[in-house]
Protein backbone atom coordinates (compact mmCIF):
# COMPACT_ATOMS: atom_id res chain seq x y z
CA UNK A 1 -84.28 -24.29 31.66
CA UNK A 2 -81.07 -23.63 33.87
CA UNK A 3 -80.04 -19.84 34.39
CA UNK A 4 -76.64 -18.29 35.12
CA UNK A 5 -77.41 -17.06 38.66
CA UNK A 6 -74.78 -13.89 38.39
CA UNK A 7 -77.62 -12.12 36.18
CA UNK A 8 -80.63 -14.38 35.97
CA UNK A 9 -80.99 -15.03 32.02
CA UNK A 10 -80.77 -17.53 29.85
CA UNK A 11 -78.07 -18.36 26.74
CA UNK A 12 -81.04 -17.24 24.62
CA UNK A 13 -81.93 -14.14 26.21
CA UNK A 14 -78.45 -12.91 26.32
CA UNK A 15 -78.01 -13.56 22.72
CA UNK A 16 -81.00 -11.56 22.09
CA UNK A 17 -80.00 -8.67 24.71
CA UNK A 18 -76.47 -8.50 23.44
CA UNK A 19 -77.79 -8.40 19.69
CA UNK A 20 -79.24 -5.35 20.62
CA UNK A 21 -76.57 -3.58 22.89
CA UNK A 22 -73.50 -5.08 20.95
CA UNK A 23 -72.05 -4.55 17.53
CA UNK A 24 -71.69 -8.27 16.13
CA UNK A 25 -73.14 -9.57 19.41
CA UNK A 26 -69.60 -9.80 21.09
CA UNK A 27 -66.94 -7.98 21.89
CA UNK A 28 -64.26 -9.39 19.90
CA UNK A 29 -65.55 -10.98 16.48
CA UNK A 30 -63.70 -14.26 16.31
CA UNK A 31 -66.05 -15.28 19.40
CA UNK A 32 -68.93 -14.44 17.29
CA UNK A 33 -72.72 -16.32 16.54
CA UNK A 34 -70.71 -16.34 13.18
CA UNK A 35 -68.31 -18.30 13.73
CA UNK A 36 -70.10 -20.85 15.54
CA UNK A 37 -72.99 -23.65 14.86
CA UNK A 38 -76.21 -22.69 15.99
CA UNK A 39 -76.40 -24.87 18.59
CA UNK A 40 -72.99 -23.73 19.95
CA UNK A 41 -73.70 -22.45 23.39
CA UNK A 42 -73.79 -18.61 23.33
CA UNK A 43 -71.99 -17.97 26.55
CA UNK A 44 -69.52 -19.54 28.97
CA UNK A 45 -70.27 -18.91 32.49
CA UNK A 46 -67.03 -20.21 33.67
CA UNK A 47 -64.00 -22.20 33.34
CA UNK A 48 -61.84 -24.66 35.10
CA UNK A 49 -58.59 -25.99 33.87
CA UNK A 50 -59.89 -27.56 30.10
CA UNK A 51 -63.18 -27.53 30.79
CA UNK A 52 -65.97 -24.50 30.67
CA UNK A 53 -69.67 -24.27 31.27
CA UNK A 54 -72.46 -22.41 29.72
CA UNK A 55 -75.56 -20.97 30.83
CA UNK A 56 -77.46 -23.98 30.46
CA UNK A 57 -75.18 -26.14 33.28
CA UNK A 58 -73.93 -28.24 29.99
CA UNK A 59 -69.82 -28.99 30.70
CA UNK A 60 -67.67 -28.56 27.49
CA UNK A 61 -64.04 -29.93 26.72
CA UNK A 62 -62.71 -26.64 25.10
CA UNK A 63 -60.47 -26.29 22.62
CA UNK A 64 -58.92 -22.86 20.88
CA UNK A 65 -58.97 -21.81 24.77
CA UNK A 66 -59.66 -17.84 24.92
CA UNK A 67 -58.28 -17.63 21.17
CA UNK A 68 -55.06 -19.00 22.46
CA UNK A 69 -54.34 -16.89 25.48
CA UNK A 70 -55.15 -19.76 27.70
CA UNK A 71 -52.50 -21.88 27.57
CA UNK A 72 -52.16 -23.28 31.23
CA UNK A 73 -55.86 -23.39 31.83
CA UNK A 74 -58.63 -21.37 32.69
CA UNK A 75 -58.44 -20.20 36.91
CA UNK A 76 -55.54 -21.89 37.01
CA UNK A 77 -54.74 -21.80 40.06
CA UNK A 78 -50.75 -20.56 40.78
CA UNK A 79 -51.83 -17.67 38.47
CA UNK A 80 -54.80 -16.48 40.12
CA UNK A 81 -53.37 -16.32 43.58
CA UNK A 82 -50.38 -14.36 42.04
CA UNK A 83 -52.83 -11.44 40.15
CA UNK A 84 -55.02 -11.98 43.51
CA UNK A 85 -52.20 -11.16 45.99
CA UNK A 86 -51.10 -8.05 43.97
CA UNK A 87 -54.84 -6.71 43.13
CA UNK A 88 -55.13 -6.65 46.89
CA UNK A 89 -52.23 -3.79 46.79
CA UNK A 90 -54.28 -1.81 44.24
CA UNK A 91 -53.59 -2.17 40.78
CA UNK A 92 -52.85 1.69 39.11
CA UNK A 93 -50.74 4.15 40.84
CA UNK A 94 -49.83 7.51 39.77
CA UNK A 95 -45.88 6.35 39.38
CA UNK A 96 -44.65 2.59 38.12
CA UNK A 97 -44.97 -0.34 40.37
CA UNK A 98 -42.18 -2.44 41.03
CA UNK A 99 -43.64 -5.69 39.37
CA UNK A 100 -43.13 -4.01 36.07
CA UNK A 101 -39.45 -4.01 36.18
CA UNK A 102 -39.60 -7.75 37.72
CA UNK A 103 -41.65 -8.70 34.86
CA UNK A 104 -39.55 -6.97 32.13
CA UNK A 105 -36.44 -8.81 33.15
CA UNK A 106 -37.90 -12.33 32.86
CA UNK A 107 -39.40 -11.56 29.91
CA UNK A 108 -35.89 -10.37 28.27
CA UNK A 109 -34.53 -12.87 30.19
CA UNK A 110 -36.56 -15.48 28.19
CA UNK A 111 -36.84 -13.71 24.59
CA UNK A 112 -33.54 -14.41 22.84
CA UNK A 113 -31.60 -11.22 21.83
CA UNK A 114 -34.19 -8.93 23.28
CA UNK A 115 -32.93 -5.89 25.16
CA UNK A 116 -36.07 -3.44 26.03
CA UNK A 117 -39.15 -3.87 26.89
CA UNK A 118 -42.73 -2.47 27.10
CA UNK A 119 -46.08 -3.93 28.09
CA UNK A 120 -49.39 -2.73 26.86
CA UNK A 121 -52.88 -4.26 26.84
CA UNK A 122 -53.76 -6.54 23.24
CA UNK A 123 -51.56 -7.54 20.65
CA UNK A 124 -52.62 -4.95 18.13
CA UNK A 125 -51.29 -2.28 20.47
CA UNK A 126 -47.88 -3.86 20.78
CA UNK A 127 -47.52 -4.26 16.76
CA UNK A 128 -48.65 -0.68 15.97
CA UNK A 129 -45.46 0.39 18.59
CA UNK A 130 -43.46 -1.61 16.73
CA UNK A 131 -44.01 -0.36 13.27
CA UNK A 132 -44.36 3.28 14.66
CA UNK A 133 -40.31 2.63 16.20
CA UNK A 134 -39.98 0.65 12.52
CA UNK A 135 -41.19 4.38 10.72
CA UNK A 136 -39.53 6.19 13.02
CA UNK A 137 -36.03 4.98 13.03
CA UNK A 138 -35.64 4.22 8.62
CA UNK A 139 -37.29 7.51 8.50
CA UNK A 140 -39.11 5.29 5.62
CA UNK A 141 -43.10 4.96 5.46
CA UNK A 142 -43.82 1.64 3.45
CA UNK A 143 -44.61 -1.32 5.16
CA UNK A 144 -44.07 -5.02 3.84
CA UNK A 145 -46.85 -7.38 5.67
CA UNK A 146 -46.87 -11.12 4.84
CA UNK A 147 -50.30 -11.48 3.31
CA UNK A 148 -50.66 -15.16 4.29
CA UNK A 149 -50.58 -14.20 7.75
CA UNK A 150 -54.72 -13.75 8.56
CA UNK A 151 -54.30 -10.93 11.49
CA UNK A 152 -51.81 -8.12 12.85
CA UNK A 153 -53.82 -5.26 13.96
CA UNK A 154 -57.15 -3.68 14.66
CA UNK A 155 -55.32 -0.37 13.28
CA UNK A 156 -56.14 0.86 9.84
CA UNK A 157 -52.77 0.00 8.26
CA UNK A 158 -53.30 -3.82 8.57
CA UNK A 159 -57.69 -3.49 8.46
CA UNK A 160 -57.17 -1.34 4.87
CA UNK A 161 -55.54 -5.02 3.47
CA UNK A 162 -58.39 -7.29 4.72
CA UNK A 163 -61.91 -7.47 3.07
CA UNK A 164 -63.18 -5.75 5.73
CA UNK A 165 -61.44 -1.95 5.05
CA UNK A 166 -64.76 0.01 5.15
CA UNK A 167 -63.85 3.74 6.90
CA UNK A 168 -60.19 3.54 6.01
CA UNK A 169 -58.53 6.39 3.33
CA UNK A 170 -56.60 4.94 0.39
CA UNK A 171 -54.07 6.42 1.36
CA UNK A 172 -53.24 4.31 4.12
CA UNK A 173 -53.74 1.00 2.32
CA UNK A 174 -51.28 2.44 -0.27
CA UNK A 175 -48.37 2.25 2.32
CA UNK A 176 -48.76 -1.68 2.88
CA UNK A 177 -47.59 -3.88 0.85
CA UNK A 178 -48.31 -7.43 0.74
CA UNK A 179 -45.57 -10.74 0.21
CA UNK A 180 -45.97 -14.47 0.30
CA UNK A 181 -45.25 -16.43 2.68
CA UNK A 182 -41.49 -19.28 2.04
CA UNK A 183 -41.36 -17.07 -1.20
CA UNK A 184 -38.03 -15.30 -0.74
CA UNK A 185 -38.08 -13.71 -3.78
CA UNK A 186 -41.84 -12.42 -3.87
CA UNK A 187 -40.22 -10.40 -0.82
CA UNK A 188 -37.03 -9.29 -2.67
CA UNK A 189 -39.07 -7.81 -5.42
CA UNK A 190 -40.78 -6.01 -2.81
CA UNK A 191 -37.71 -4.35 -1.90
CA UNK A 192 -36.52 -3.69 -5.62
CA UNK A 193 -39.54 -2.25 -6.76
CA UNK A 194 -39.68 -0.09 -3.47
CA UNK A 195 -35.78 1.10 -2.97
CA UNK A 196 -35.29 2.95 -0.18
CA UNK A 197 -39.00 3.22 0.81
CA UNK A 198 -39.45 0.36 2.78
CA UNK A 199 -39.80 0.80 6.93
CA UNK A 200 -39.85 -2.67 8.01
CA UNK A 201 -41.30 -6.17 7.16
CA UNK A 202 -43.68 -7.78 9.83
CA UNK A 203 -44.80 -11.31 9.43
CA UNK A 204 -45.11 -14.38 12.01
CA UNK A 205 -42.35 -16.37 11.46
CA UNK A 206 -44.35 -19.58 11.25
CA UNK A 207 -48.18 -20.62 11.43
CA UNK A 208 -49.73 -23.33 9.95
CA UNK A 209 -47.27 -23.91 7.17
CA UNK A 210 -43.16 -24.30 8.50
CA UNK A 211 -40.24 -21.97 7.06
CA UNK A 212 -38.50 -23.76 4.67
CA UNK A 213 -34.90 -24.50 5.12
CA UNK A 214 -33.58 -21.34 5.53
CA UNK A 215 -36.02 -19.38 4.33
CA UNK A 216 -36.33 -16.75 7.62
CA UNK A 217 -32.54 -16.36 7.70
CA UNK A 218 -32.54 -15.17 4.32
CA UNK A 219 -35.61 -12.65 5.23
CA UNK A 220 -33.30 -11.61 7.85
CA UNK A 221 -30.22 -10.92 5.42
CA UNK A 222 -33.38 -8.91 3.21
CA UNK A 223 -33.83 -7.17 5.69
CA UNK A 224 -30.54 -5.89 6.45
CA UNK A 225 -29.36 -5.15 3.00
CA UNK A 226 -32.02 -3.26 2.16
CA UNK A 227 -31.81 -1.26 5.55
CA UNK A 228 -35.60 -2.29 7.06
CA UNK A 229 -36.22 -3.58 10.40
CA UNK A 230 -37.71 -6.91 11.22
CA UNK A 231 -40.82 -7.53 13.30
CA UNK A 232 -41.82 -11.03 14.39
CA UNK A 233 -45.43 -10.83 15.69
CA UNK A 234 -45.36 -13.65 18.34
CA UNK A 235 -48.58 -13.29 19.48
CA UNK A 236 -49.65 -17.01 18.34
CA UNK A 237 -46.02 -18.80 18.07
CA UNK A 238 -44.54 -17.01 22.14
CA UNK A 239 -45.15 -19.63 25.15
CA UNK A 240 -46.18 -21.81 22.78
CA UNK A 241 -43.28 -23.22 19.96
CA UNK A 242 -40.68 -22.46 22.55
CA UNK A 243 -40.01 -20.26 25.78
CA UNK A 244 -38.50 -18.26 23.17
CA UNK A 245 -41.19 -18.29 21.04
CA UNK A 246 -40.79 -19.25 17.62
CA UNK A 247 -37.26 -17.33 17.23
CA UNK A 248 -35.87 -19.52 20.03
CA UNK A 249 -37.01 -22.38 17.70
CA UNK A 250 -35.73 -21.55 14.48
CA UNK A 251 -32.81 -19.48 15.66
CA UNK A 252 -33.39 -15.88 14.04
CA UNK A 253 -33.71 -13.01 15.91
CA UNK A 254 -35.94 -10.22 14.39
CA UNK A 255 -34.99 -6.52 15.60
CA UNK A 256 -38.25 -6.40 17.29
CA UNK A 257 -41.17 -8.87 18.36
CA UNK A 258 -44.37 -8.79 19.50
CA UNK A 259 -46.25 -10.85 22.74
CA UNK A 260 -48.93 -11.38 23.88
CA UNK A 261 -52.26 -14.37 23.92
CA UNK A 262 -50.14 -17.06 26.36
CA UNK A 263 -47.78 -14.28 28.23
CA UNK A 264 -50.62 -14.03 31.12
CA UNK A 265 -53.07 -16.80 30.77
CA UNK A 266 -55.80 -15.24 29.61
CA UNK A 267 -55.03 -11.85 31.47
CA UNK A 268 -54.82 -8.10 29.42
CA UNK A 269 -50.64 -8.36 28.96
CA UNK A 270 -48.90 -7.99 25.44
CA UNK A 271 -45.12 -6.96 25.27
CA UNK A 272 -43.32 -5.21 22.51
CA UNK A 273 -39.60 -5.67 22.84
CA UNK A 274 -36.35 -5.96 20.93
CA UNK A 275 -33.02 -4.09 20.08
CA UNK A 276 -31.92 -1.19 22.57
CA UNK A 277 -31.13 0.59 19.73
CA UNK A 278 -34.81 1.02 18.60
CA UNK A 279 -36.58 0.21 22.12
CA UNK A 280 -34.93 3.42 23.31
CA UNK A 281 -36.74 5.72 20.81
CA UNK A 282 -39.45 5.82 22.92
CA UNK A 283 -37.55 7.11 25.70
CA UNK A 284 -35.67 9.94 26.56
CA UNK A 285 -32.14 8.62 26.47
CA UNK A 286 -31.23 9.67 23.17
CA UNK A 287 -30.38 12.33 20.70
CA UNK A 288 -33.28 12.05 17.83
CA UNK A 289 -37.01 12.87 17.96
CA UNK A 290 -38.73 11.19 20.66
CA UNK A 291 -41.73 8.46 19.47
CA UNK A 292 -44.75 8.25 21.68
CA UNK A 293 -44.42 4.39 22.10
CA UNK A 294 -47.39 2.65 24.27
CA UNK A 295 -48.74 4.65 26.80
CA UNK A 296 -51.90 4.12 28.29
CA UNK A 297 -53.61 4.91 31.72
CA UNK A 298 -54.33 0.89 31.98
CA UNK A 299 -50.71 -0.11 30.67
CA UNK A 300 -49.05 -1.99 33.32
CA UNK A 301 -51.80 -2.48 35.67
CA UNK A 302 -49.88 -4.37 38.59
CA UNK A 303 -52.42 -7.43 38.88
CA UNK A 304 -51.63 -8.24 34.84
CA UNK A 305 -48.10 -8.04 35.37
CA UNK A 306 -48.49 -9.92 38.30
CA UNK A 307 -50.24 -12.33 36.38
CA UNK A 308 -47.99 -12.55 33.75
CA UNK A 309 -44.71 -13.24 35.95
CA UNK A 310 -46.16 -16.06 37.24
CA UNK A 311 -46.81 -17.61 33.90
CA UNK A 312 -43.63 -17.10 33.02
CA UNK A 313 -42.37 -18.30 36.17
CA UNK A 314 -44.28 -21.48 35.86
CA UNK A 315 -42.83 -21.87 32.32
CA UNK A 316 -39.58 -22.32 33.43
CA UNK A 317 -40.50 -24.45 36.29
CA UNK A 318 -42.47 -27.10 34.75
CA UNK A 319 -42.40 -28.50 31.10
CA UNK A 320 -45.60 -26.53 29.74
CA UNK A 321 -44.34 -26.49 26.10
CA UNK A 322 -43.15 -29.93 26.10
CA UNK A 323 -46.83 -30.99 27.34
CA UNK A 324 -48.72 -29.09 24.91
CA UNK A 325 -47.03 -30.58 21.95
CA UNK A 326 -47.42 -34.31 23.53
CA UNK A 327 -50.86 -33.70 24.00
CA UNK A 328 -51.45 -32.46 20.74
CA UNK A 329 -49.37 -35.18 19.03
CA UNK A 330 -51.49 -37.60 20.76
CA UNK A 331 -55.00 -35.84 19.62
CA UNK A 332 -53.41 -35.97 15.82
CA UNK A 333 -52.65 -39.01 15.91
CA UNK A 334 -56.47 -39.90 16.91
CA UNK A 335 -57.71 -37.53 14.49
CA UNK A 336 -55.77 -39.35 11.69
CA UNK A 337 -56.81 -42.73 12.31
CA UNK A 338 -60.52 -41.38 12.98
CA UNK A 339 -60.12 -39.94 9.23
CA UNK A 340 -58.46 -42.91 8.12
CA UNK A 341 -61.25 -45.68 9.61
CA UNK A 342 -64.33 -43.03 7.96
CA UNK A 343 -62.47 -42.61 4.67
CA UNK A 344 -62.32 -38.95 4.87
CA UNK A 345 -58.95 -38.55 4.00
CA UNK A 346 -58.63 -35.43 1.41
CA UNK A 347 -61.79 -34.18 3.25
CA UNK A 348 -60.82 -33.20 6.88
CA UNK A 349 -57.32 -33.14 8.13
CA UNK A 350 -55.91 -31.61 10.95
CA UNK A 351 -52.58 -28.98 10.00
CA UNK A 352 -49.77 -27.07 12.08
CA UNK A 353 -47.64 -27.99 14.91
CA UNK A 354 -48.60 -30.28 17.27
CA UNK A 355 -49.12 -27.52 20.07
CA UNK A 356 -51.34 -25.83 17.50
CA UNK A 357 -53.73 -28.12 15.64
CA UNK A 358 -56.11 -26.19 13.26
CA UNK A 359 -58.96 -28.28 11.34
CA UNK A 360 -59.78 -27.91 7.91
CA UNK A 361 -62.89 -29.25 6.34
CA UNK A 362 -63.35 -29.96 2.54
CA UNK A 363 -66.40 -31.06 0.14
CA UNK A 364 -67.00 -33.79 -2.30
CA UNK A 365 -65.30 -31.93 -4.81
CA UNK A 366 -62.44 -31.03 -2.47
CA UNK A 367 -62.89 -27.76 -1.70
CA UNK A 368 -62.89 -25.77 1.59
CA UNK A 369 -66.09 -26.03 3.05
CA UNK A 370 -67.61 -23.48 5.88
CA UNK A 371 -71.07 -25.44 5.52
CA UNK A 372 -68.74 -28.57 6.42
CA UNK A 373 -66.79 -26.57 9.38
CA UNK A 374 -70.33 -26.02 10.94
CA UNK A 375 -71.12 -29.35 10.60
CA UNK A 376 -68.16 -30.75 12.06
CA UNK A 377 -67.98 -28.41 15.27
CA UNK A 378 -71.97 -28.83 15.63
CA UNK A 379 -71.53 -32.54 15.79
CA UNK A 380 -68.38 -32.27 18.26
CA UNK A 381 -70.66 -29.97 20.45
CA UNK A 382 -73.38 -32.41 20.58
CA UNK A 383 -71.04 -34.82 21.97
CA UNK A 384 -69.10 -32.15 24.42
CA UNK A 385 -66.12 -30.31 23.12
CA UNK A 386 -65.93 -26.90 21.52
CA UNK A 387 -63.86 -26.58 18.89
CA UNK A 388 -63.62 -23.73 16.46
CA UNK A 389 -59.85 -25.08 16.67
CA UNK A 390 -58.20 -28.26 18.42
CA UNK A 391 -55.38 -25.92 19.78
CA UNK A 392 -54.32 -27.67 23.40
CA UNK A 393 -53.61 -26.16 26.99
CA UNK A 394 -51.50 -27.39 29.74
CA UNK A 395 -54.39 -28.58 31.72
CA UNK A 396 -55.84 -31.20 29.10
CA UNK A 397 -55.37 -34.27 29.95
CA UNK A 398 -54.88 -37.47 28.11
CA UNK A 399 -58.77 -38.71 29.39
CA UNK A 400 -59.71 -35.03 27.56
CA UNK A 401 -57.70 -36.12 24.11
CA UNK A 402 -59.44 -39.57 24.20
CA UNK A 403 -63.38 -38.29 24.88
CA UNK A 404 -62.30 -35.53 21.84
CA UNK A 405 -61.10 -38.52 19.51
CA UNK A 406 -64.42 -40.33 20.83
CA UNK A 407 -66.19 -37.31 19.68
CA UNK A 408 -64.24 -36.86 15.98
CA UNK A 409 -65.46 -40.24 15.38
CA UNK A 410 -68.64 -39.29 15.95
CA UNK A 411 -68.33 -36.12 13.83
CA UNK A 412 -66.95 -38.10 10.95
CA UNK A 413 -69.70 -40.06 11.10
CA UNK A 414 -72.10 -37.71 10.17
CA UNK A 415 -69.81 -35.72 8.38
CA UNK A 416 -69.27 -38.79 5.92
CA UNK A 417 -73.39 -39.09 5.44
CA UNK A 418 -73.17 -34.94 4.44
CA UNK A 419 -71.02 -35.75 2.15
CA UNK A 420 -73.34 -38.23 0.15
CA UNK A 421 -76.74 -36.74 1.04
CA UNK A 422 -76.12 -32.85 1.18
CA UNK A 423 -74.93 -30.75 4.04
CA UNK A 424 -78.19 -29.40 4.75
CA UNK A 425 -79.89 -32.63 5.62
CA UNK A 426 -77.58 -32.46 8.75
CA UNK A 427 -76.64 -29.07 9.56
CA UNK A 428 -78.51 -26.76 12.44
CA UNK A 429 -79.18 -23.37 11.07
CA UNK A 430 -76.48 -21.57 8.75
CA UNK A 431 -73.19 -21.94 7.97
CA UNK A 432 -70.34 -20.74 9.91
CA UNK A 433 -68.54 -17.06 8.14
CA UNK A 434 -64.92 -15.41 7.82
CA UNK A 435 -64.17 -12.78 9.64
CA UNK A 436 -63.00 -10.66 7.43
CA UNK A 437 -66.19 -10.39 4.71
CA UNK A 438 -67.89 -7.06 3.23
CA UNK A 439 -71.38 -7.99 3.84
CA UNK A 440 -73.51 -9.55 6.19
């Protein structure tokens, strides 16, 4: 048995330690034993472009890439130096460091029709600012949330509309409500049922399914008429549609938006930023109440930022975006054929952009299938990728989108015999789980 030399224990015994010492195991629940096949490894020790290894010495093409917030690679190296050079400064000070100013103009020099900007820590942070400003500035206290859209917040007004709302008053779930996704009118009878009431409406503006012609525009003119602001959360869709994010590809511009994920490679940076008009509310340069907009003692720590300038510098240095959507055109197009030469089609297919491939696994009968989804990444680990997604990075190569279609093939294979003879004649230990789920 191979141990991590940092600590001296095995996969197992972590698993078993952290049980014990940690809520769910982990720290953040998407990287769960849940969400994983048993024989998943239960820790990364380290990471190297595409490629990460666990305790166990066993290499792994990964996929999904720190929930998205990889997108060059991981230690990549231009980004590393950067956050190394300024950590070797220090990285708090009592007043702002310059490298916060530095990163807030490329950043608003990037984000279309952006004016302001602040940086926080996660993503949730950064969309609680923005519907705080959204409150604060309609003087309103309803909030329109697109229920299609799986995750905006750790904060009770977005947990109170999952399955998962345990601790959190009615009240506060009474003050979101939820609207379809390309269903303009589900939205408008939001706003007609709700006159006057409604702060803002927060949605992404694309994920797995595309707007359809039109259809964000026409949220936009919503919006306006019926006085609420507009929040894009960008977390998923910024650095990764566009430059822009997903606003500089389908050319609407929300009154605020949301960053975060692919802004620092994998580093602690999100960004809230948008209209001057609101931004400012959480200054001083103004006439109305002040809002208390992002402020925490580990804010803009001067390594992040650091961090996160050079990923944006490297954005608009090399073609990042354009690779990540050739790369995952090319591991589609493997994946289909794969499907196609295993007769599968119906049962897994691969959906979303090209620089965001998500998998979805079905049974006999057609339905969705989380037995299946175990099945499927438990057979891609046993032949070296993770993948609780096939989301790319800049650093995989077209040799890493070959060995993965290798390894789908493989999958299918079994996957096709599960399909005949039962699941459980082929699958490790339990199924994979949601998330967001009352019990268990």
């Amino acid at each position: 048995m191979t141990y991590d030399t940092t600590i001296g224990l095995s996969g197992e015994e972590l698993r078993g330690r952290a049980a014990r010492l940690i809520p769910g195991g982990c720290h953040t629940y998407a990287k769960g034993d849940d969400q994983f096949p048993a024989i998943a490894p239960p820790f990364i020790v380290r990471g190297s472009g595409s490629h990460v290894w666990s305790c166990d010495g066993r290499e792994y093409i990964e996929y999904g890439m720190g929930l998205r917030a990889v997108t060059l690679g991981h230690a990549f190296p231009p980004i590393l130096e950067a956050a190394i050079r300024e950590l070797a400064k220090g990285s708090n000070f009592t007043r702002p460091s310059p490298v916060e100013v530095e990163c807030a103009e490329c950043l608003l020099e990037m984000v279309p029709g952006a004016e302001m900007v602040k940086f926080c820590k996660d993503g949730s942070h950064a969309v609680d600012g923005a519907i705080r400003l959204a409150r604060a500035f309609t003087g309103r206290d309803l909030i329109a949330v697109c229920g299609d859209h799986p995750f905006f917040s750790t904060s009770d007004w977005f947990i109170g509309t999952t399955e998962m709302s345990a601790g959190i008053p009615d009240a506060t779930k009474r003050l979101v409500l939820k609207f379809r996704y390309n269903d303009i009118d589900d939205l408008e009878a939001l706003f007609a049922l709700h006159p006057k009431q409604i702060a803002c409406v927060i949605m992404e503006a694309a994920r797995t399914e595309e707007p359809h012609e039109g259809y964000l525009a026409e949220v936009r003119k919503l919006a306006d008429r019926y006085g609420a602001v507009l929040v894009f959360d960008e977390m998923i869709t910024g650095f990764r549609w566009h430059n822009g994010g997903a606003q500089g590809v389908y050319k609407v511009t929300p009154d605020l938006s949301t960053f975060g994920k692919a802004l620092a490679n994998g580093f602690s940076v999100s960004a809230l930023c948008g209209r001057r008009e609101l931004m400012k509310l959480g200054g001083s340069q103004h006439d109305r109440e002040r809002v208390f907009l992002l402020s925490t003692t580990h804010g803009a720590e001067a390594h992040e930022l650091a961090a996160a300038l050079a990923t944006m510098k490297y954005y608009q240095a090399h073609p990042v975006v354009g690779t990540l959507y050739e790369r995952g055109a090319r591991l589609r197009a493997g994946f289909v054929e794969a499907v196609c030469e295993f007769g599968l089609y119906g049962h897994v297919e691969v959906v979303g952009r090209d620089c965001n491939l998500l998998f979805v696994t079905r049974d006999a009968e057609g339905r969705p299938s989380q037995a299946l989804r175990a099945l499927f990444m438990q057979e891609l680990v046993r032949h070296g990728v993770l993948a609780p997604s096939f989301v790319v990075s800049y650093s995989h190569s077209e040799d890493d989108i070959d060995k993965t279609v290798d390894a789908v093939r493989a999958a299918l294979r079994v996957y096709g015999r599960a399909l005949e003879d039962g699941v459980e004649k082929y699958l490790v230990g339990r199924p994979v789980m949601p998330v967001f789920r009352r019990h268990g």
